[in-house]
N, C-alpha and C. Protein backbone atom coordinates (compact mmCIF):
# COMPACT_ATOMS: atom_id res chain seq x y z
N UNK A 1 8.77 -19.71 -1.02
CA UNK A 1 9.03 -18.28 -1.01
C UNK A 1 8.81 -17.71 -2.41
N UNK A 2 8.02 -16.17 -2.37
CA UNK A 2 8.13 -15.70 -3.73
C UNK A 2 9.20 -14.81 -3.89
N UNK A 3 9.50 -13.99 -4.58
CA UNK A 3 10.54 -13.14 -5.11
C UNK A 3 10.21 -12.07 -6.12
N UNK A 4 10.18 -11.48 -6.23
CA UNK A 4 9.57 -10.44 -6.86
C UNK A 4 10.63 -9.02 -7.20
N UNK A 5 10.80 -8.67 -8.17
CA UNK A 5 11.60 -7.29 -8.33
C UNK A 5 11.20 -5.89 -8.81
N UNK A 6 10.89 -5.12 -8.31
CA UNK A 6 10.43 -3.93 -8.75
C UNK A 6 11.37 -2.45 -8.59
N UNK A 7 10.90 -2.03 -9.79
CA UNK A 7 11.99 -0.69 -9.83
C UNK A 7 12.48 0.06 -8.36
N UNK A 8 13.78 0.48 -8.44
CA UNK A 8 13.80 0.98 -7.07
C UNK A 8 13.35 2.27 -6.50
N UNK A 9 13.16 2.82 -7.53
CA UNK A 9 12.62 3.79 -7.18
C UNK A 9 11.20 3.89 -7.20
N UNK A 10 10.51 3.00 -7.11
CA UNK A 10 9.17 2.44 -6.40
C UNK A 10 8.79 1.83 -5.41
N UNK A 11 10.41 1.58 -4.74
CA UNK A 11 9.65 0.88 -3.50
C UNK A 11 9.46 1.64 -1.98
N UNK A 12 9.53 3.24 -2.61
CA UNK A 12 9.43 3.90 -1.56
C UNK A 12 7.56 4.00 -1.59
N UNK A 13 6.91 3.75 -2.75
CA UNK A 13 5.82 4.10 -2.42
C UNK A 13 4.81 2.21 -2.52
N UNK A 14 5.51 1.27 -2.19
CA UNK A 14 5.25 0.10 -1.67
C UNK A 14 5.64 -0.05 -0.29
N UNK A 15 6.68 0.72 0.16
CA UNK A 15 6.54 0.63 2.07
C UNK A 15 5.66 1.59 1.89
N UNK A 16 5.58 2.82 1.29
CA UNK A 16 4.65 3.69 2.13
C UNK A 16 5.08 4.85 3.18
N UNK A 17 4.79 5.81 3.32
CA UNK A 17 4.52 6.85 4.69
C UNK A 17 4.53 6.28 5.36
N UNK A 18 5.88 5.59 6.80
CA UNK A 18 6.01 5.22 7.61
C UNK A 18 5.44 3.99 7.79
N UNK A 19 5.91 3.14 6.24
CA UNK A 19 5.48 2.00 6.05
C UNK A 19 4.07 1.44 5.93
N UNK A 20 2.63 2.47 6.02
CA UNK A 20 1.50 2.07 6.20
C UNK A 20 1.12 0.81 4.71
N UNK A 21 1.70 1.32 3.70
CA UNK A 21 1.05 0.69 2.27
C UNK A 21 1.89 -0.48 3.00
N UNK A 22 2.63 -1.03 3.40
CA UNK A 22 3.51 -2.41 3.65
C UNK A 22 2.62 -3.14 4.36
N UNK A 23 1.98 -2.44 5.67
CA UNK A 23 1.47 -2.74 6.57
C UNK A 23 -0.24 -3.15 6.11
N UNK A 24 -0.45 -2.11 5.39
CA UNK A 24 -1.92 -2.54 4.75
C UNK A 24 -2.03 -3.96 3.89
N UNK A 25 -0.84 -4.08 2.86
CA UNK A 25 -0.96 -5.25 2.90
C UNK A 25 -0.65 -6.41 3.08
N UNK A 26 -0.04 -6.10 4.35
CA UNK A 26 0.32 -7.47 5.36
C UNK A 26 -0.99 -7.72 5.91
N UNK A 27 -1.31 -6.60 6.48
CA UNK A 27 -3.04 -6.76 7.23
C UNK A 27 -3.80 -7.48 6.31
N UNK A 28 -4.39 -7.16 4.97
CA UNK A 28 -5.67 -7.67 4.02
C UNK A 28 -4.82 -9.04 3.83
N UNK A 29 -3.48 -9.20 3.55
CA UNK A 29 -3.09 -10.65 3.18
C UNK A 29 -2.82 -11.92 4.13
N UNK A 30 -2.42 -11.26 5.25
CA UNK A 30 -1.88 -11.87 6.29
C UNK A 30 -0.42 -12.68 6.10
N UNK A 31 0.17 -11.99 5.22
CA UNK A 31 1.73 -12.59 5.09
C UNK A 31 2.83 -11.10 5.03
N UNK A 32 3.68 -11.75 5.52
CA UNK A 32 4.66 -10.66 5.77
C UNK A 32 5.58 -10.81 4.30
N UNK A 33 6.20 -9.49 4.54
CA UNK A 33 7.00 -8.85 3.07
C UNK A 33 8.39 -8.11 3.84
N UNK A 34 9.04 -9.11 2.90
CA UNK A 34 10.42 -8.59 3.41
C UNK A 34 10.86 -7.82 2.30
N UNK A 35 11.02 -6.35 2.17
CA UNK A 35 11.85 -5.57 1.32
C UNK A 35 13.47 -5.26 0.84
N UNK A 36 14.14 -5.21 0.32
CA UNK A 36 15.25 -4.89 0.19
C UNK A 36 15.19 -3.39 -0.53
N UNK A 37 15.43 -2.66 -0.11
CA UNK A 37 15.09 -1.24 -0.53
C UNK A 37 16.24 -1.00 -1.47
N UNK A 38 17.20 -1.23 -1.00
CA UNK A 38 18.81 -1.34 -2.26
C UNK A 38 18.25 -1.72 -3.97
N UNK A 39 17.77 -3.32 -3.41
CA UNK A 39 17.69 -3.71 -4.61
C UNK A 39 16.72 -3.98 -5.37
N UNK A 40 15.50 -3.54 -4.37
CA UNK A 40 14.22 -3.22 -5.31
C UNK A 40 13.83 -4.77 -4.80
N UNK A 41 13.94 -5.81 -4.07
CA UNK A 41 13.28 -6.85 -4.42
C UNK A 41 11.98 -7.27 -3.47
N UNK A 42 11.89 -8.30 -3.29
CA UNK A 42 10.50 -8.22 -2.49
C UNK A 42 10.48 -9.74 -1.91
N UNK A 43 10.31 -10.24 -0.98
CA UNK A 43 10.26 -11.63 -0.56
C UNK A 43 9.17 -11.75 0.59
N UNK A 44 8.10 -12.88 -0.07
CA UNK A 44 7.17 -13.09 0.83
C UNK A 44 7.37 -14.76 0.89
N UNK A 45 6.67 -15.37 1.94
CA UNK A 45 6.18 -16.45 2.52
C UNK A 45 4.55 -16.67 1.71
N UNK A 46 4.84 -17.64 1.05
CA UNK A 46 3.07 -17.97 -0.07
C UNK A 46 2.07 -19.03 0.80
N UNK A 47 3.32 -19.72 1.93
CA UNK A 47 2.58 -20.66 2.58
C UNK A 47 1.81 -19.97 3.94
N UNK A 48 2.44 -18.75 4.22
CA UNK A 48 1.53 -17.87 5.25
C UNK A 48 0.28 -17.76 4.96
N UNK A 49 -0.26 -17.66 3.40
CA UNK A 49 -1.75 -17.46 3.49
C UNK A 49 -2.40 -18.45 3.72
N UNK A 50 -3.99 -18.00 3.79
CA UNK A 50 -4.64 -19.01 4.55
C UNK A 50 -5.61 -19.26 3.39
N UNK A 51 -5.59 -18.22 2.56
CA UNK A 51 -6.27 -18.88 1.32
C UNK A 51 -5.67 -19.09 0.00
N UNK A 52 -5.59 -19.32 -0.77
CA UNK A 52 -4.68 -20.07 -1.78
C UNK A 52 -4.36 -18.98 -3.03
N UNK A 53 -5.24 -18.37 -2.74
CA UNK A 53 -5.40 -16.77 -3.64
C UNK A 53 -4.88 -15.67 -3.25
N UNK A 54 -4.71 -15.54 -2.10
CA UNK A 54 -4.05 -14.27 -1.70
C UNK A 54 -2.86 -13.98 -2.06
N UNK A 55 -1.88 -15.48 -2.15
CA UNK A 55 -0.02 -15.10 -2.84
C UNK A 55 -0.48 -14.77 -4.30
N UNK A 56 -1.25 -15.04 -5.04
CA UNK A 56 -1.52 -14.26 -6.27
C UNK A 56 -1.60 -12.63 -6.54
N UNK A 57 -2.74 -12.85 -5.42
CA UNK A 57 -3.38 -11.09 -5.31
C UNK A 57 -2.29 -10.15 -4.63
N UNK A 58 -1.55 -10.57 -3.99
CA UNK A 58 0.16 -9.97 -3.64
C UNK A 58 0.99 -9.73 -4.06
N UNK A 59 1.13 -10.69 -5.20
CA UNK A 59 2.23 -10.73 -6.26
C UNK A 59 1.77 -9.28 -7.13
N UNK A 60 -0.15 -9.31 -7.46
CA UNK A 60 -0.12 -8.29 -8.46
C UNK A 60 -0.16 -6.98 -8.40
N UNK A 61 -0.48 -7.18 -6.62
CA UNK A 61 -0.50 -5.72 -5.94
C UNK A 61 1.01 -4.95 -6.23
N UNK A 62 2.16 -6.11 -5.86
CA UNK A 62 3.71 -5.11 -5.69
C UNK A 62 3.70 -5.07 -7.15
N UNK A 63 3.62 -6.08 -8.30
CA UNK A 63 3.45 -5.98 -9.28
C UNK A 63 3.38 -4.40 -10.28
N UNK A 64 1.76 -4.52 -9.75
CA UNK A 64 1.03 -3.00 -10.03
C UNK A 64 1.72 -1.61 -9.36
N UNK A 65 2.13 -1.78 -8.01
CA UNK A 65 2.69 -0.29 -7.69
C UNK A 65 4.01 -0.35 -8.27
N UNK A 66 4.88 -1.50 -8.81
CA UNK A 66 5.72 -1.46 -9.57
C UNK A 66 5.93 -1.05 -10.75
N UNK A 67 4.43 -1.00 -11.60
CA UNK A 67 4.33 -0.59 -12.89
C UNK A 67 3.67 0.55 -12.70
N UNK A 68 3.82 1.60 -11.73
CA UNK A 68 3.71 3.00 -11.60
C UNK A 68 1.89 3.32 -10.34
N UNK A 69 1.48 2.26 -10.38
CA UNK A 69 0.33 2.46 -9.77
C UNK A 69 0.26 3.08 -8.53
N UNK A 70 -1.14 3.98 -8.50
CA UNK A 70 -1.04 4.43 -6.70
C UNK A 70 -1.51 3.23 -6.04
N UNK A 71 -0.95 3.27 -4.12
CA UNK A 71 -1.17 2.00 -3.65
C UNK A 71 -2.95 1.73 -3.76
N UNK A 72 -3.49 2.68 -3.49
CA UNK A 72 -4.91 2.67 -3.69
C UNK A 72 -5.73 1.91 -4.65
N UNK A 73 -5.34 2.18 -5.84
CA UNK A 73 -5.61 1.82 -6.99
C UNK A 73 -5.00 0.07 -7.06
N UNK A 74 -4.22 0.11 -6.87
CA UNK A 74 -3.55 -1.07 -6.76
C UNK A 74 -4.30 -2.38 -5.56
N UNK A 75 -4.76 -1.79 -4.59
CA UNK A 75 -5.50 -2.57 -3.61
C UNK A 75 -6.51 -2.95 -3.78
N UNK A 76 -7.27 -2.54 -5.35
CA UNK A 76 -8.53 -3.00 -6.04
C UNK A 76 -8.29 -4.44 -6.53
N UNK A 77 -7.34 -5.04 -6.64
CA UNK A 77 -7.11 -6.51 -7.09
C UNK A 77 -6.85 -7.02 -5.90
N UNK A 78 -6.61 -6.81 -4.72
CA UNK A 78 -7.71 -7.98 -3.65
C UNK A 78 -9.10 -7.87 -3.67
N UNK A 79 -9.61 -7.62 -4.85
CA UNK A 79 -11.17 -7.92 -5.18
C UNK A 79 -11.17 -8.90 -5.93
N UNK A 80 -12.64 -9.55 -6.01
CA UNK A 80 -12.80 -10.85 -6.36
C UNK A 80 -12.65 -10.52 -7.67
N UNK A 81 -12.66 -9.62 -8.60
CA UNK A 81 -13.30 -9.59 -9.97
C UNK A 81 -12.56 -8.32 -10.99
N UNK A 82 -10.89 -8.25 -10.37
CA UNK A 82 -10.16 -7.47 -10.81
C UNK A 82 -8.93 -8.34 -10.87
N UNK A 83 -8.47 -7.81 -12.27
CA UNK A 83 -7.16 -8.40 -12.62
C UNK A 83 -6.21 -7.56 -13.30
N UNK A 84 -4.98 -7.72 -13.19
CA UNK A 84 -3.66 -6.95 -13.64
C UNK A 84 -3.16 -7.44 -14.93
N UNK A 85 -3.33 -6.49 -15.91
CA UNK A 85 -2.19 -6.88 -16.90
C UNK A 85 -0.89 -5.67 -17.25
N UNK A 86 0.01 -6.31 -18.39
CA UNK A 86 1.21 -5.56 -18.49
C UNK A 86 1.45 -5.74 -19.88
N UNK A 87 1.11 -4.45 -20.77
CA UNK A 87 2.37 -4.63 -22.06
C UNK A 87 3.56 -4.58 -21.72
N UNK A 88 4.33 -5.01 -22.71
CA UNK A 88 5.74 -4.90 -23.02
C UNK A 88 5.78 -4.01 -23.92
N UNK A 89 5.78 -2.40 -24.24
CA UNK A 89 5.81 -1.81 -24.74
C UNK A 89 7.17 -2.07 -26.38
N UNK A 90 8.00 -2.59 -25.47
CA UNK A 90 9.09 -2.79 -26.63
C UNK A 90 8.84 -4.11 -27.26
N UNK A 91 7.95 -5.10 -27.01
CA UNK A 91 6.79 -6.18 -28.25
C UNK A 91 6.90 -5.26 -29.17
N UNK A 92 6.53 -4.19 -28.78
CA UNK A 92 5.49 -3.83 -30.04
C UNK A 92 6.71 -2.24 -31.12
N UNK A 93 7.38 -1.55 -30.19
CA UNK A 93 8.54 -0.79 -30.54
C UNK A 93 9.79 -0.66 -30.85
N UNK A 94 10.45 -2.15 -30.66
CA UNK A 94 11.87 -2.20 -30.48
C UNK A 94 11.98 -1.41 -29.17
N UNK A 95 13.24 -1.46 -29.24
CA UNK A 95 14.32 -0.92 -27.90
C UNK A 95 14.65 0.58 -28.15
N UNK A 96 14.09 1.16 -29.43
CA UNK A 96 15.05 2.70 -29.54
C UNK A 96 13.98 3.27 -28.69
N UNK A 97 14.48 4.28 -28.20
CA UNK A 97 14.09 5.33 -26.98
C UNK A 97 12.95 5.83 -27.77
N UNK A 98 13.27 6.83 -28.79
CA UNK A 98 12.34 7.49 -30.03
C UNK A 98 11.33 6.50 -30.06
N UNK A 99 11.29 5.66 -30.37
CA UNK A 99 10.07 4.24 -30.79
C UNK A 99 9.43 4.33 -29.60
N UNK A 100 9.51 4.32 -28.26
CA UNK A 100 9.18 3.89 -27.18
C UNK A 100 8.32 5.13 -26.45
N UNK A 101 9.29 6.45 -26.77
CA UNK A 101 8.42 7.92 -26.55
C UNK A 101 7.16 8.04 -27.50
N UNK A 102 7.24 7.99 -29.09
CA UNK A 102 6.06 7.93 -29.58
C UNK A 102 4.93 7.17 -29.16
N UNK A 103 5.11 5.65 -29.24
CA UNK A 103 3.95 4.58 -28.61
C UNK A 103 3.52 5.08 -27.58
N UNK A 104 4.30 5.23 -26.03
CA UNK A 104 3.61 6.04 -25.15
C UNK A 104 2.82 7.40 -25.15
N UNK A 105 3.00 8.18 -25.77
CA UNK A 105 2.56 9.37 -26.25
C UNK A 105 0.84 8.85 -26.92
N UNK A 106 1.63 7.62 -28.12
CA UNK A 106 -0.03 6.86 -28.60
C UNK A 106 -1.12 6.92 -27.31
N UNK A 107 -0.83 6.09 -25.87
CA UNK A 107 -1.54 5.48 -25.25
C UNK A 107 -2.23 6.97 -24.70
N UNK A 108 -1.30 7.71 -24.14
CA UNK A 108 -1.40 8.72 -23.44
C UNK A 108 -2.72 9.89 -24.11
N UNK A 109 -1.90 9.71 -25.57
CA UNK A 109 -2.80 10.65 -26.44
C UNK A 109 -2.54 12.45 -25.85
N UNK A 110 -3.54 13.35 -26.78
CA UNK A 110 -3.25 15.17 -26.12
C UNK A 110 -4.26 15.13 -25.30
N UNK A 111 -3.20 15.78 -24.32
CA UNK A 111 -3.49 15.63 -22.99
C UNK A 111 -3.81 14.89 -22.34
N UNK A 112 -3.85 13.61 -22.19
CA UNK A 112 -4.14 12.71 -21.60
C UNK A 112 -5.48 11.97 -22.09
N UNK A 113 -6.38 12.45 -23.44
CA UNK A 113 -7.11 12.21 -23.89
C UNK A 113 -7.94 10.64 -24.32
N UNK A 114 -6.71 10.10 -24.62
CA UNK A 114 -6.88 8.44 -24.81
C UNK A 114 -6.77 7.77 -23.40
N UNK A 115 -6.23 8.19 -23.27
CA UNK A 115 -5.68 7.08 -21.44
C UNK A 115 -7.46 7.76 -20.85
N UNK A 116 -7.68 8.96 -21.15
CA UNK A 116 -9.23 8.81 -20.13
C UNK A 116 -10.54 8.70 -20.59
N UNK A 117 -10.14 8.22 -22.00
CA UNK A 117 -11.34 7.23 -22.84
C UNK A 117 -11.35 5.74 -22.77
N UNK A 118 -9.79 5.43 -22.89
CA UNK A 118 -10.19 3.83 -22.02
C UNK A 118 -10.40 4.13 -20.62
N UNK A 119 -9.90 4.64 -19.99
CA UNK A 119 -10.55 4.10 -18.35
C UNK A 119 -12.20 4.52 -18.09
N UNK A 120 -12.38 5.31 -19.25
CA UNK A 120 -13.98 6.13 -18.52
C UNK A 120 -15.40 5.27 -19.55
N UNK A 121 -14.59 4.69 -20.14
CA UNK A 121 -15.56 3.56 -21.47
C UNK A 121 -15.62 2.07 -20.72
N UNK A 122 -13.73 1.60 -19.97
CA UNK A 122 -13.82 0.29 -19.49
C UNK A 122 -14.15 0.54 -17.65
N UNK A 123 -14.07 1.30 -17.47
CA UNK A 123 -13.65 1.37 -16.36
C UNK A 123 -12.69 0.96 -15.21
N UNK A 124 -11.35 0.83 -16.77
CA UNK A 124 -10.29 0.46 -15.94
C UNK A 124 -9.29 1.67 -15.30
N UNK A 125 -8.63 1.13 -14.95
CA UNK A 125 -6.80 2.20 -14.92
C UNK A 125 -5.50 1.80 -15.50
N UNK A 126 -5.28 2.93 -16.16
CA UNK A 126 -3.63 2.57 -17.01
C UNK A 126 -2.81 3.38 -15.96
N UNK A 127 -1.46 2.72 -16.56
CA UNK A 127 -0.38 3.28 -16.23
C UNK A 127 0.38 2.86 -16.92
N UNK A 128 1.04 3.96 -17.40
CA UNK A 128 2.45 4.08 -18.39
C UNK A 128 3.40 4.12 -17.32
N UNK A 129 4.29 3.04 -17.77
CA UNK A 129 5.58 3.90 -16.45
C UNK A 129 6.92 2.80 -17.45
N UNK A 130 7.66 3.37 -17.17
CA UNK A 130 9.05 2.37 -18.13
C UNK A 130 9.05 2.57 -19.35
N UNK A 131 8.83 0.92 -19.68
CA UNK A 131 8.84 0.28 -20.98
C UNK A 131 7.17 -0.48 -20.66
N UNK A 132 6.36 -0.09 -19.80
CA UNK A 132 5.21 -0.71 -19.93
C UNK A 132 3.88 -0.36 -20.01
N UNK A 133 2.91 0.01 -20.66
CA UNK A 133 1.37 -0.23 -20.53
C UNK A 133 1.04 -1.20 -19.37
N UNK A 134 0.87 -0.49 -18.10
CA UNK A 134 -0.51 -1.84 -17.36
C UNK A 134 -1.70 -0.96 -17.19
N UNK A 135 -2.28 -2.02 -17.40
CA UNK A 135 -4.13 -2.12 -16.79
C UNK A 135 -4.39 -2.87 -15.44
N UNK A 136 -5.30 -2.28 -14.86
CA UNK A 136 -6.02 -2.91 -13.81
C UNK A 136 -7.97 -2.79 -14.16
N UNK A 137 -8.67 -4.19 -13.99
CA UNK A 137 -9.86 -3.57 -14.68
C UNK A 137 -10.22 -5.14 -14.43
N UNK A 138 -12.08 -4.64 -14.75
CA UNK A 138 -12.90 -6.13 -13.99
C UNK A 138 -12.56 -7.18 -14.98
N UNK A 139 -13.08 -8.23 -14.56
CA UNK A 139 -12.88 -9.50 -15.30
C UNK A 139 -13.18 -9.25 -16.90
N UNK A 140 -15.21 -9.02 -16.52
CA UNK A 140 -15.57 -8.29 -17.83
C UNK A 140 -15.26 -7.82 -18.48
N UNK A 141 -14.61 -6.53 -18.56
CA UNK A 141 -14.14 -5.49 -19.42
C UNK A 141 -12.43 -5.29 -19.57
N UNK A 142 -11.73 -6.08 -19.03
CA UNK A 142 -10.34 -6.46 -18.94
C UNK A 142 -9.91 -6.88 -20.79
N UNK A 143 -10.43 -7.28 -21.50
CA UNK A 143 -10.41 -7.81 -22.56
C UNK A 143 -10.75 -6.89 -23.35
N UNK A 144 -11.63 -6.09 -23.59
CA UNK A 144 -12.02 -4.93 -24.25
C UNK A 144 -11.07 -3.76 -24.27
N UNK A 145 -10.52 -3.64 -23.09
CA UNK A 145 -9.61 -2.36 -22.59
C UNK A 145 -7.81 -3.15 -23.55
N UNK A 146 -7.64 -4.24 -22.94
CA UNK A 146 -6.50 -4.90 -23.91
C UNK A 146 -6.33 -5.05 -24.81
N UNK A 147 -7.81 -5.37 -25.92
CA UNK A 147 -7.66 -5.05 -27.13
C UNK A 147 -7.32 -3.86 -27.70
N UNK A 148 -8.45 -2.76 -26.93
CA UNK A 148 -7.78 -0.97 -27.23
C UNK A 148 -6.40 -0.56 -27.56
N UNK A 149 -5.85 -1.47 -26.13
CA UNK A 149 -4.69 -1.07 -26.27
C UNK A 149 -3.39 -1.53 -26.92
N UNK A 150 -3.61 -2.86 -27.56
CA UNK A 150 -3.17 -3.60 -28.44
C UNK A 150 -3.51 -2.81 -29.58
N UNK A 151 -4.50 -2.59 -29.83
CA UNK A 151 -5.19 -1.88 -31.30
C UNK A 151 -3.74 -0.57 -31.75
N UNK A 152 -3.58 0.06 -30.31
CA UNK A 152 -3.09 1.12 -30.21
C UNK A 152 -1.60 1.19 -30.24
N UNK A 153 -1.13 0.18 -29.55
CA UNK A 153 0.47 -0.47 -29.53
C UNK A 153 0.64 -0.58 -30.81
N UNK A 154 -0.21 -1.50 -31.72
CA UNK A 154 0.03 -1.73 -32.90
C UNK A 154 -0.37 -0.66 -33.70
N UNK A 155 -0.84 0.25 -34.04
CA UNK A 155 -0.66 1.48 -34.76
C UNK A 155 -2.01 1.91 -35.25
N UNK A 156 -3.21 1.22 -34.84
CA UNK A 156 -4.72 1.74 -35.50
C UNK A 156 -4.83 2.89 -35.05
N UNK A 157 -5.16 3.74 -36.02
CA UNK A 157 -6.35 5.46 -35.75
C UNK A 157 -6.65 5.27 -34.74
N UNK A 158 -6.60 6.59 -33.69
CA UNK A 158 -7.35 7.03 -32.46
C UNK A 158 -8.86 6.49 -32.68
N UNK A 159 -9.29 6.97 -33.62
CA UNK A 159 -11.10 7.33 -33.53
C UNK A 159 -11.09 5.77 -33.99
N UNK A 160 -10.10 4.53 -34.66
CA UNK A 160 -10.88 3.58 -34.75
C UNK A 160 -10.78 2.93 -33.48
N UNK A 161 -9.93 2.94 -32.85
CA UNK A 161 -10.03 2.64 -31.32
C UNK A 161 -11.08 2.68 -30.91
N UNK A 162 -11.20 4.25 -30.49
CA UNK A 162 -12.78 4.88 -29.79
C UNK A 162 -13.86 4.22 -30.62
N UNK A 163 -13.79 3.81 -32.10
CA UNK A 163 -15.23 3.10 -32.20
C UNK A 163 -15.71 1.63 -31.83
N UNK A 164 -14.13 1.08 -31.28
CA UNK A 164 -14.48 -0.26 -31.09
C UNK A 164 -14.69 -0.38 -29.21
N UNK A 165 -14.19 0.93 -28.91
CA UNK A 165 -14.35 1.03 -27.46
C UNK A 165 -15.88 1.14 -27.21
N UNK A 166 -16.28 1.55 -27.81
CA UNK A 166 -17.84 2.60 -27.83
C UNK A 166 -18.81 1.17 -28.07
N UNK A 167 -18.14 0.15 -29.07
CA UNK A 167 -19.16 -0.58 -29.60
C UNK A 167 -19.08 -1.55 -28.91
N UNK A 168 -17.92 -2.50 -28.40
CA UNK A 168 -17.96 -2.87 -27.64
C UNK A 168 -18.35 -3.00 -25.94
N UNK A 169 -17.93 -2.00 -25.51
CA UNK A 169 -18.77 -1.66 -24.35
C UNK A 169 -20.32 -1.16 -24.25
N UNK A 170 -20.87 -0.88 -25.79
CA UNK A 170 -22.29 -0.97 -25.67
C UNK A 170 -22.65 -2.30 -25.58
N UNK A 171 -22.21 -3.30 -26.23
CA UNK A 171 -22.49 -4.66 -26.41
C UNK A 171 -22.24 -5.32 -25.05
N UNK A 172 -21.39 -4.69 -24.03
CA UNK A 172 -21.51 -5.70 -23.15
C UNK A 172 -22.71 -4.86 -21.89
N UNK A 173 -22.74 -3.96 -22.30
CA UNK A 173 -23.75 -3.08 -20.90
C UNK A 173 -25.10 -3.67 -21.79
N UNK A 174 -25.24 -3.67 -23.18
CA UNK A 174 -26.50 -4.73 -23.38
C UNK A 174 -26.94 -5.81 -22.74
N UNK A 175 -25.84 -6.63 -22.83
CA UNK A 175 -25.67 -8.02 -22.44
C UNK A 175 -25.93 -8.10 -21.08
N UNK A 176 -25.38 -6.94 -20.49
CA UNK A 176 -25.87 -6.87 -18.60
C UNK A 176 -27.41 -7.16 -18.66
N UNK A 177 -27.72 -5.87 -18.85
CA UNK A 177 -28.90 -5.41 -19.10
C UNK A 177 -30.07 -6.54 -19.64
N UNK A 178 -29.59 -7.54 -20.53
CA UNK A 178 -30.70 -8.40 -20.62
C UNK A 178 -30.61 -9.51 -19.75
N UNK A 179 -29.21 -9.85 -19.02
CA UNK A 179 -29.40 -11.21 -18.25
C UNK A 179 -30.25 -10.37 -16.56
N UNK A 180 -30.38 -9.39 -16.20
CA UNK A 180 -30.90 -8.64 -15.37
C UNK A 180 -32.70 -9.23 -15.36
N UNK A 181 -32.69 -8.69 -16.68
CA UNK A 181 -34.15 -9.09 -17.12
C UNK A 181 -34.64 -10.04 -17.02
């Protein structure tokens, strides 16, 4: 059995509108999810799947709508070539509230400015929600987008960010581009 805990006030949008997000991914996984809505927790059966990957890709799905994600967005890691990560925002801030509003504000940037230069450079998705930074994003570019945001947790200039976003992701759409060839 797994076990899993997610905020409670997220697990209204892990059942879903008359439970469909529950149901969707019972359907793509083929294992059932027992909720505790009280306490936020989550209990599945790992030996129900039929492939050895799917209690992974489950774990990161409740995971992800746990760390603020829409279910949508979140159903991109039952793809072969997408993976979930999570800062710990307070690694990098301490515990004071003040410390924790600025850093987020970092990721977020005016108006939402930074959060839609990494996703539109990596082609991932953030979400701020808590005390956490997650990403969802391809294998490829999963590493590029983490560094950004490491860069950024830890306190580098906006624009030096954006130049290592820029340079890096030219370097790897190169790299496409010549094994193509």
């Amino acid at each position: 059995m797994k076990y899993l805990r997610i905020p409670r006030e997220r697990v209204g949008v892990l059942i879903g509108k008359d439970g469909e997000t529950k149901k969707t991914i019972e359907r793509i996984s083929q294992v059932h999810l027992e909720i505790d809505s009280e306490e936020g927790e989550v209990v599945f059966n790992e030996q129900e799947a039929k492939d050895p990957l799917i209690p992974l890709k489950v774990e990161d799905v409740i995971r992800a709508i746990g760390r603020g994600f829409s279910p949508e967005h979140a159903f991109r890691l039952f793809g072969e070539e997408t993976e979930l990560f999570i800062f710990d925002i307070y690694d990098y801030a301490g515990k004071k509230e003040d410390h924790l509003l600025r850093v987020k504000a970092r990721i977020i940037g005016r108006e939402g400015k930074t959060k839609r230069v990494i996703e539109g450079l990596t082609g991932g998705i953030l979400a701020i929600y808590g005390h956490t930074v997650a990403v969802i994003a391809d294998f490829e570019t999963m590493d590029i987008a983490k560094k950004a945001i490491d860069m950024l947790l830890s306190g580098s200039e906006h624009p030096t960010v954006y130049r290592y976003l820029e340079r890096e992701m030219k370097k790897y759409h190169l790299g496409r581009r010549i094994q193509r060839e």
